[in-house]
Protein backbone atom coordinates (compact mmCIF):
# COMPACT_ATOMS: atom_id res chain seq x y z
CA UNK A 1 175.00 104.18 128.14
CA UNK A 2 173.83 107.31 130.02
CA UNK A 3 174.38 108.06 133.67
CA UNK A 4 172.03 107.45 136.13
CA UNK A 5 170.30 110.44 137.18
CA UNK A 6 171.55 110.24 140.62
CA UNK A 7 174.99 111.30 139.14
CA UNK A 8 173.52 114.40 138.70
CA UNK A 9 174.63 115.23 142.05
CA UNK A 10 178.13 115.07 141.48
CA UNK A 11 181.28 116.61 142.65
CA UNK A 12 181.28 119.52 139.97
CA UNK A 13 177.93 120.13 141.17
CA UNK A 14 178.35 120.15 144.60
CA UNK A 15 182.01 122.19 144.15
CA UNK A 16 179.81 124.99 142.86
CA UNK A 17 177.09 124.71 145.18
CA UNK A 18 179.54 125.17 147.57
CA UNK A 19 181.38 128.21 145.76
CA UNK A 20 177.81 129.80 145.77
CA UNK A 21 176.59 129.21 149.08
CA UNK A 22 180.11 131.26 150.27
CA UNK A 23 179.23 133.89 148.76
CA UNK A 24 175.63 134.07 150.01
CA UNK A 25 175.66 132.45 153.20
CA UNK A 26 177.64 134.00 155.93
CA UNK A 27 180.40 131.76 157.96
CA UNK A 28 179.42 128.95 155.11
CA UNK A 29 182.64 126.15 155.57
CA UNK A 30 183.05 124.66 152.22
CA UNK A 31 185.08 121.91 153.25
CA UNK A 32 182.72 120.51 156.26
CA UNK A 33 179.85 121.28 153.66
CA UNK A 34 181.49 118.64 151.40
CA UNK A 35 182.83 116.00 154.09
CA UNK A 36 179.02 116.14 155.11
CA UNK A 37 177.73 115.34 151.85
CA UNK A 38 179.85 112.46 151.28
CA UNK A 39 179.30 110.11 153.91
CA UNK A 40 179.71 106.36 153.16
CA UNK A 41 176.34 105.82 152.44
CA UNK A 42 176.90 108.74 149.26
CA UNK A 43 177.37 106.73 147.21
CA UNK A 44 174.23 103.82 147.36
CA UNK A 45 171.91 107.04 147.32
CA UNK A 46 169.75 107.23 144.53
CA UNK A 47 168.46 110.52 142.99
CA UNK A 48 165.47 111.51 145.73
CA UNK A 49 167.89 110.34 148.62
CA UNK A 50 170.62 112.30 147.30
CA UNK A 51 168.22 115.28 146.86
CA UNK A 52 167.08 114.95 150.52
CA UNK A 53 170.47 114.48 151.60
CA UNK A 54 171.66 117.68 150.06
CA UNK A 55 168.43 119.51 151.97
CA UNK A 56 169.37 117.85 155.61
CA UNK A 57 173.10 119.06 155.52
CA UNK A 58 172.63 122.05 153.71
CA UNK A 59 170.43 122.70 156.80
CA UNK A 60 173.22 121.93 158.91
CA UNK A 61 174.86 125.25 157.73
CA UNK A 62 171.44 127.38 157.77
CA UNK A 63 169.74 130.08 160.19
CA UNK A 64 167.55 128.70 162.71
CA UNK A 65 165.08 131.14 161.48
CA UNK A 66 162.71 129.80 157.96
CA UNK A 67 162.20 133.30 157.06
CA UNK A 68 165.41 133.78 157.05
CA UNK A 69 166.84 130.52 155.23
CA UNK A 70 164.36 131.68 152.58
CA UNK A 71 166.30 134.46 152.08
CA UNK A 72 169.08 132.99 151.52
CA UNK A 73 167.39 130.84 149.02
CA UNK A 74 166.33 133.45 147.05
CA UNK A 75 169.84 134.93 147.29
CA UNK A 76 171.47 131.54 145.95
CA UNK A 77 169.11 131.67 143.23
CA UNK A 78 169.35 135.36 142.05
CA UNK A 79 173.33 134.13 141.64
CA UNK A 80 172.70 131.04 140.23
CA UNK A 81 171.00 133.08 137.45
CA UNK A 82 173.92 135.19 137.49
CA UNK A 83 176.34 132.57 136.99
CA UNK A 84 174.02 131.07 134.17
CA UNK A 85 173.52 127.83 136.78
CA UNK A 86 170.92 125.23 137.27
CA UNK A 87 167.47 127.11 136.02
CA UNK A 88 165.28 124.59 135.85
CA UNK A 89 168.00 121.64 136.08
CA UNK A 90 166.53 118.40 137.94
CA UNK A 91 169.62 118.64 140.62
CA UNK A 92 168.46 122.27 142.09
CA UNK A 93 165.07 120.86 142.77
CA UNK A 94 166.69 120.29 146.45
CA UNK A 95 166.08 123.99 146.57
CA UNK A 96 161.87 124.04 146.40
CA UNK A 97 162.44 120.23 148.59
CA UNK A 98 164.36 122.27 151.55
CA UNK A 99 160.91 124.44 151.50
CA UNK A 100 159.20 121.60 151.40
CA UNK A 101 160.98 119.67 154.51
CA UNK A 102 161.45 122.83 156.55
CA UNK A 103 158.68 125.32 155.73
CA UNK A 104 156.05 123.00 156.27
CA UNK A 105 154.55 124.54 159.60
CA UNK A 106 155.39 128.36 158.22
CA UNK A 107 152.63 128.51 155.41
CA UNK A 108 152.51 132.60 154.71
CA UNK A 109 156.81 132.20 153.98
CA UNK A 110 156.49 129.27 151.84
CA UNK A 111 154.25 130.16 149.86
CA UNK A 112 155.93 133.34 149.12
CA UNK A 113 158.92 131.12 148.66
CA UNK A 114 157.14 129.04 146.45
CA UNK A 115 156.16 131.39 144.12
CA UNK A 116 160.11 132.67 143.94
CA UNK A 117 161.81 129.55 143.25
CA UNK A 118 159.13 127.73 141.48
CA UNK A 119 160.29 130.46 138.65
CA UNK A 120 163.83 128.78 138.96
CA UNK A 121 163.22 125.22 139.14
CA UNK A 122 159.82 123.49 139.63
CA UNK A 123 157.96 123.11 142.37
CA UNK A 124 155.22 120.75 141.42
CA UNK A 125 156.36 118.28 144.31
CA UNK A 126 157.14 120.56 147.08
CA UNK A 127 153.55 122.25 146.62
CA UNK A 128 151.97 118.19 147.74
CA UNK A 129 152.68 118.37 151.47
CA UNK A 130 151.17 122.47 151.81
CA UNK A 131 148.07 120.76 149.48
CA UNK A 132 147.97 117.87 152.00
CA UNK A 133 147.66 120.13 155.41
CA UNK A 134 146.43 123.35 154.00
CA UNK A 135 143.55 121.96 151.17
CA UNK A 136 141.22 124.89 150.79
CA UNK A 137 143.96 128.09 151.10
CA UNK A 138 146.58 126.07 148.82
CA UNK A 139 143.80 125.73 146.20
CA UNK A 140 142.53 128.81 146.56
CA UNK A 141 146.73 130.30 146.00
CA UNK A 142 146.86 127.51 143.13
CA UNK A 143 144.09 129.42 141.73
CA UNK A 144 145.39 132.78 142.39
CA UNK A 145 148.56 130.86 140.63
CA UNK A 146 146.97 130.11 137.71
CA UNK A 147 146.42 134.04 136.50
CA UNK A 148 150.24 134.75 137.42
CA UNK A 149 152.23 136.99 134.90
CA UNK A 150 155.06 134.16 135.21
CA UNK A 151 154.46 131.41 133.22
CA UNK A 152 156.35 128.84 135.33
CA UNK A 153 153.71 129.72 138.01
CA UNK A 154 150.97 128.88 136.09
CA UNK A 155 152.50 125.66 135.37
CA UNK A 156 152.48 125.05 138.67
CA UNK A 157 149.14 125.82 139.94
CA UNK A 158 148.39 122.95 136.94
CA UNK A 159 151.09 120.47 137.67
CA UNK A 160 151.05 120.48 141.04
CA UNK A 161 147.54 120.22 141.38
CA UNK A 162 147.32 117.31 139.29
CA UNK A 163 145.70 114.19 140.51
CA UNK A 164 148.02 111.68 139.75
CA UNK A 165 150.72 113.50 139.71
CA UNK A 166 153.35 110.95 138.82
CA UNK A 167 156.12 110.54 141.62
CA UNK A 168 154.52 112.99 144.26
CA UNK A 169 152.83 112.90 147.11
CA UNK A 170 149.39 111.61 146.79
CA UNK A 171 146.26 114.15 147.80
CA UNK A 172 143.06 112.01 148.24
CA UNK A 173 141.49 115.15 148.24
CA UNK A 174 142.01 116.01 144.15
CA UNK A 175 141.02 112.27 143.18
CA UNK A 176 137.71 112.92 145.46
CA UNK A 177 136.54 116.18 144.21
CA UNK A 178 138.18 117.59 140.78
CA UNK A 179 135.79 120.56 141.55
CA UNK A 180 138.36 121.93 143.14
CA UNK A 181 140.80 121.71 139.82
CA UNK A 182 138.81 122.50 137.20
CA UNK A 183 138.66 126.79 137.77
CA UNK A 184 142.30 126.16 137.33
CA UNK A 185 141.87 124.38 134.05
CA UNK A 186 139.56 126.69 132.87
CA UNK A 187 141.83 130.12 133.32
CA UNK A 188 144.71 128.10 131.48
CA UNK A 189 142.87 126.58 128.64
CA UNK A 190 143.99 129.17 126.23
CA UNK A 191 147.43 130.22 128.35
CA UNK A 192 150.11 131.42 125.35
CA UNK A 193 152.34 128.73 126.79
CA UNK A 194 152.78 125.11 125.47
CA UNK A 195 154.56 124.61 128.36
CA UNK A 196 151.06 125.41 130.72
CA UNK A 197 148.95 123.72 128.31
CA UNK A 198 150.55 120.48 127.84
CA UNK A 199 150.53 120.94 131.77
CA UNK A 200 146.87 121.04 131.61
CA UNK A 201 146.20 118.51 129.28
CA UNK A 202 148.17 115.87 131.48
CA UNK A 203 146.10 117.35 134.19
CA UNK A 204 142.70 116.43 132.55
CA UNK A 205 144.35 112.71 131.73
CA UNK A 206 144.36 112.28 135.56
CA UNK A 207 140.99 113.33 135.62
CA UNK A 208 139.93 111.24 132.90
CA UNK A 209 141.24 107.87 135.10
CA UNK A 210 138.32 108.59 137.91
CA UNK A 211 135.72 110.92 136.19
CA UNK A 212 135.77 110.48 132.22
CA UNK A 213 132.54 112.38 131.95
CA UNK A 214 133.63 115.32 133.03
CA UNK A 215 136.28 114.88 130.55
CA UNK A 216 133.71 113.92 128.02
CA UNK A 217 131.90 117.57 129.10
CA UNK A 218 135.09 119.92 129.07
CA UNK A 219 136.03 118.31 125.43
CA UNK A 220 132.61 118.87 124.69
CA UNK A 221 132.70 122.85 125.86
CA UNK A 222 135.99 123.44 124.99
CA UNK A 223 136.10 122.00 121.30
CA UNK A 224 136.46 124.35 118.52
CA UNK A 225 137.84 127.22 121.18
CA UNK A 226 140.94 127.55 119.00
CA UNK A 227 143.68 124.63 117.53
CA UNK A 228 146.03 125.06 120.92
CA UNK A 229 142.75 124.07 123.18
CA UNK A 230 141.77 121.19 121.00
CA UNK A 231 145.29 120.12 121.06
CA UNK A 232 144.71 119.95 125.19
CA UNK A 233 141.55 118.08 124.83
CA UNK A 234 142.90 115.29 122.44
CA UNK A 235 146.11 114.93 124.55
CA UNK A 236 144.13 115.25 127.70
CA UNK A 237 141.59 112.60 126.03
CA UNK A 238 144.86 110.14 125.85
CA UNK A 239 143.81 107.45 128.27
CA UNK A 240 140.11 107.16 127.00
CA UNK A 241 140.99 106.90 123.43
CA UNK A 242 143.21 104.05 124.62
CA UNK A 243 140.92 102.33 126.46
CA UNK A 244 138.44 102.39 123.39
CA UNK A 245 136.09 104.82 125.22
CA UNK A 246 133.06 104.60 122.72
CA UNK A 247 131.96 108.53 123.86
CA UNK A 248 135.58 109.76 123.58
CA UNK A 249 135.58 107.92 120.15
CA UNK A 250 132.23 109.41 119.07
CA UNK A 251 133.46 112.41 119.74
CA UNK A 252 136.34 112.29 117.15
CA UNK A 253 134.63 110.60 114.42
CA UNK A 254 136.42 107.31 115.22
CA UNK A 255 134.03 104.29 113.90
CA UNK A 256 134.78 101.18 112.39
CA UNK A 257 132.08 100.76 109.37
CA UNK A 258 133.37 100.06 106.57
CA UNK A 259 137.00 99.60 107.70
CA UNK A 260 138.36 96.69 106.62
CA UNK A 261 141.73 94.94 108.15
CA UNK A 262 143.61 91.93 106.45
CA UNK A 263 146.34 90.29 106.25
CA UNK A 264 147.92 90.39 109.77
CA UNK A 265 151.10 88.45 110.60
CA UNK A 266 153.24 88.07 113.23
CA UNK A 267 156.61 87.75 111.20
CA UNK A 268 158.67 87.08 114.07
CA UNK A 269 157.00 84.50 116.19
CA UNK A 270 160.37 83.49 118.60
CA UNK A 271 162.63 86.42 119.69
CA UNK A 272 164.90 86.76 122.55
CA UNK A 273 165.58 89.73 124.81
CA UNK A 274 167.08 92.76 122.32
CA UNK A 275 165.04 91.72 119.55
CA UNK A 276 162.29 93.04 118.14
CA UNK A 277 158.90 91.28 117.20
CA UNK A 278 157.71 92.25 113.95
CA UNK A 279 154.04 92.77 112.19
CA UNK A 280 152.22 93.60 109.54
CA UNK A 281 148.86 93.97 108.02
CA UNK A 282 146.80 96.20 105.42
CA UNK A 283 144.47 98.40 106.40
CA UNK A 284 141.20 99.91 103.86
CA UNK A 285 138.75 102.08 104.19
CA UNK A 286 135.97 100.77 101.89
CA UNK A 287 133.58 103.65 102.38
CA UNK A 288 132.62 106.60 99.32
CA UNK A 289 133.94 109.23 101.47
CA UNK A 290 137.07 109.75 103.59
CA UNK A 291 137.46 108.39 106.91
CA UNK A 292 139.55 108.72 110.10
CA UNK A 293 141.30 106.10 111.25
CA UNK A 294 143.46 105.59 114.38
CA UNK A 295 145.67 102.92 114.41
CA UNK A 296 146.85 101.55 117.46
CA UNK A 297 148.43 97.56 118.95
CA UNK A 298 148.84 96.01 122.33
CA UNK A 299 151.16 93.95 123.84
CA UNK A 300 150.27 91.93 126.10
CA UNK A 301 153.26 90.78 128.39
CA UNK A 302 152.95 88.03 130.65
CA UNK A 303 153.62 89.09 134.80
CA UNK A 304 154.95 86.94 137.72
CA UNK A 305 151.68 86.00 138.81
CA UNK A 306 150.52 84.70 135.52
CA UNK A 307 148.26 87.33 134.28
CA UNK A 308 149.04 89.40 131.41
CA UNK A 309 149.54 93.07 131.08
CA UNK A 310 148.33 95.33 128.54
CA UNK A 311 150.56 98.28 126.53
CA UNK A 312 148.83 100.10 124.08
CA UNK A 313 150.77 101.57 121.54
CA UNK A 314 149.93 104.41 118.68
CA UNK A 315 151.07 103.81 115.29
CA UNK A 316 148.75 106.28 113.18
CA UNK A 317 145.63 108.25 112.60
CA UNK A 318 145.09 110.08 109.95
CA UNK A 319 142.41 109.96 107.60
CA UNK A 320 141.80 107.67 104.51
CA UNK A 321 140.58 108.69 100.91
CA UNK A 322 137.43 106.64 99.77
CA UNK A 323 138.88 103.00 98.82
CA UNK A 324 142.50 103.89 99.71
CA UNK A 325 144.31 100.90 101.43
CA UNK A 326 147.83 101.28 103.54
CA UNK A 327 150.45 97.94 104.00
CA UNK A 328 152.04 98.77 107.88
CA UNK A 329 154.97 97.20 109.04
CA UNK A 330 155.69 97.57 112.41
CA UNK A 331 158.58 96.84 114.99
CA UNK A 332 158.52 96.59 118.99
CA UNK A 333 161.57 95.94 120.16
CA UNK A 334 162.27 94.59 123.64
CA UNK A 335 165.26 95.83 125.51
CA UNK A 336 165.80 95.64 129.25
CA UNK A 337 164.68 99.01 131.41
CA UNK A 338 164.12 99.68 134.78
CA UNK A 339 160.58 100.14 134.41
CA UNK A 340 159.79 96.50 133.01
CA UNK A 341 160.60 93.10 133.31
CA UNK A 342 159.88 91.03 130.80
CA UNK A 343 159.35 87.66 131.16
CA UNK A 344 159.90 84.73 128.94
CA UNK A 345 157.11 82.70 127.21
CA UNK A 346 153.98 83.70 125.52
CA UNK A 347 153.04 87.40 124.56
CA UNK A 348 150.04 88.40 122.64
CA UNK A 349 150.14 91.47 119.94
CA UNK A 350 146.25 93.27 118.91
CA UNK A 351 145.71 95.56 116.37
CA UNK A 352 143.14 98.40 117.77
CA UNK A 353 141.27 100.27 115.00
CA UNK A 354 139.10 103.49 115.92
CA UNK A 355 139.07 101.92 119.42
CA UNK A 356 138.05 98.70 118.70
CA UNK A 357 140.29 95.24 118.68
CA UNK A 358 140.47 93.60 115.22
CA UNK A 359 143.01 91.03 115.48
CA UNK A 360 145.19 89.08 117.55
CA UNK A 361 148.40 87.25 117.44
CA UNK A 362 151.56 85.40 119.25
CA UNK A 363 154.82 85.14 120.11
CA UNK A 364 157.39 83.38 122.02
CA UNK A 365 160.18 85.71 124.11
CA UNK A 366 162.89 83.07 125.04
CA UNK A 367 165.45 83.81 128.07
């Protein structure tokens, strides 16, 4: 079983924090540093408390002066590099959350700061507060951002300026008015890094939650562009494809005449928790010429409350030759994560084709 991330801030981590923080920070006391960190309470931390734990005592140790705790920062970090330590490792994101906590109210220095250690370890959640108090000059930097010769600082001006941007701060202010995202989108559209682009595309599937049709308008402007930007619009296009979005599915081709699906069984109707409930059906296309098809199934699992909620899952799409039919066997399997709880009794499984529900089924989880 893997560690929890919250081991990440271990003692090998912190020993060569420590090592590197003597070395850059004058009068820096290892061994108070470290009796600091461990408190009693160390140990019941998880990750984000640990993280802003490191920040408040590593503050302990710092100037009084921002500008000049930012420069020891960028210190730590131009040795971190040399030591071949942390770039863009989930513990140093303490680093852009000390800006966040204590830079707040000095905007000119963080940002600059920003900009530094963003290109060490990312800074898509420290940017939320400064987007939060300073709307219209963050956006207009974000912007600035977005034609950066760093690549990591694109990124940013996409991911942090993402709507729903999952485990930040929220910003009512980019779910009210994606006006204020979309010059970003549009400088990055064709940016020579996956990285930026899949950046953007997740940034468009925010959009897509609150305003599909403007969505619906960049994948109708940006299609054909090249392969990389229609790669952002169908990825961006995620959420509406699952939700059976008949323009989104227009779009792409996606009908369902003369597609033909038979022969679905639920070949596990009772499983427990670890097992796996098991289909299958055939699917045809019955047309003279070929046809895409996306193949998708939902689960529906059963809540506290009573209700049920839905999963959509991908399984295919391709297209089919005239008459060609496909058997598909598919597995779910149900094991125990932090992010769900499964509850026994009734589940339902549909199969989704080109959008559209075709057939449904049961089964029984047992405790």
């Amino acid at each position: 079983m893997a560690s929890p991330l919250k081991d990440l801030y271990s003692p090998l981590f912190y020993s060569r924090l420590a090592d590197s923080l003597t070395e850059v920070l004058p009068g820096f006391d290892k061994q108070q540093f470290t009796r600091q960190i461990y408190t009693p309470a160390f140990d019941n931390m998880e990750l984000k408390e640990r993280m802003r734990h490191t920040v408040k005592t590593l503050h302990n140790f710092m100037p009084t002066d921002f500008k000049k705790d930012v420069t020891i920062i960028k210190n730590l970090i131009h040795l971190l590099r040399k030591k071949g330590i942390g770039e863009d490792g989930l513990a140093h994101m303490f680093l852009p959350d000390y800006i966040e906590v204590y830079g707040i109210d000095d905007y000119d220095t963080s940002i600059d700061a920003l900009e530094f250690t963003t290109q060490f370890v990312s800074c898509e959640f420290a940017v939320r507060p400064f987007l939060l108090k300073y709307t219209e000059p963050m956006m207009a930097q974000m912007l600035a951002w977005s034609k950066h010769e760093n690549h990591k600082v694109r990124r940013l001006a996409s991911e942090g300026s993402r709507p729903r941007l999952p485990w930040a701060m929220a910003v009512p202010a980019l779910k009210k008015d994606v006006t204020l995202i979309l010059p970003i989108l549009e400088n990055l559209k064709n940016d020579p890094s996956e990285w930026v682009r899949r950046s953007v595309a997740n940034n468009l599937n925010d959009i897509a939650k609150d305003f599909p049709e403007v969505v619906l308008g960049i994948a109708a402007r940006w299609t054909g562009i090249s392969k990389e930007t229609d790669a952002i619009i169908k990825h961006g296009s995620r959420t509406l494809l699952k939700q059976g979005h008949t323009e989104i599915l227009a779009h792409y081709g996606l009908h369902t005449k003369g597609i033909h699906l038979s022969d679905f069984k639920v070949l596990t109707p009772k499983i427990s928790i670890g097992d796996s409930v098991e289909f299958s059906f055939t699917v045809s296309n019955t047309n003279t010429a070929g046809q895409k098809i996306r193949l998708e199934y939902a689960i529906f699992y059963p809540m506290k409350n009573g209700k049920f909620s839905k999963k959509v899952y991908k399984i295919s799409e391709r297209i089919f030759a005239p008459k060609e039919a496909s058997t598909i066997n598919r597995k779910q399997k149900f094991i125990l994560i932090t992010t769900r709880t499964f509850y026994a009794g009734l589940h339902k499984v549909t199969l989704i084709v080109n959008g559209e529900e075709k057939a449904e089924g049961e089964f029984e989880l047992t405790s």
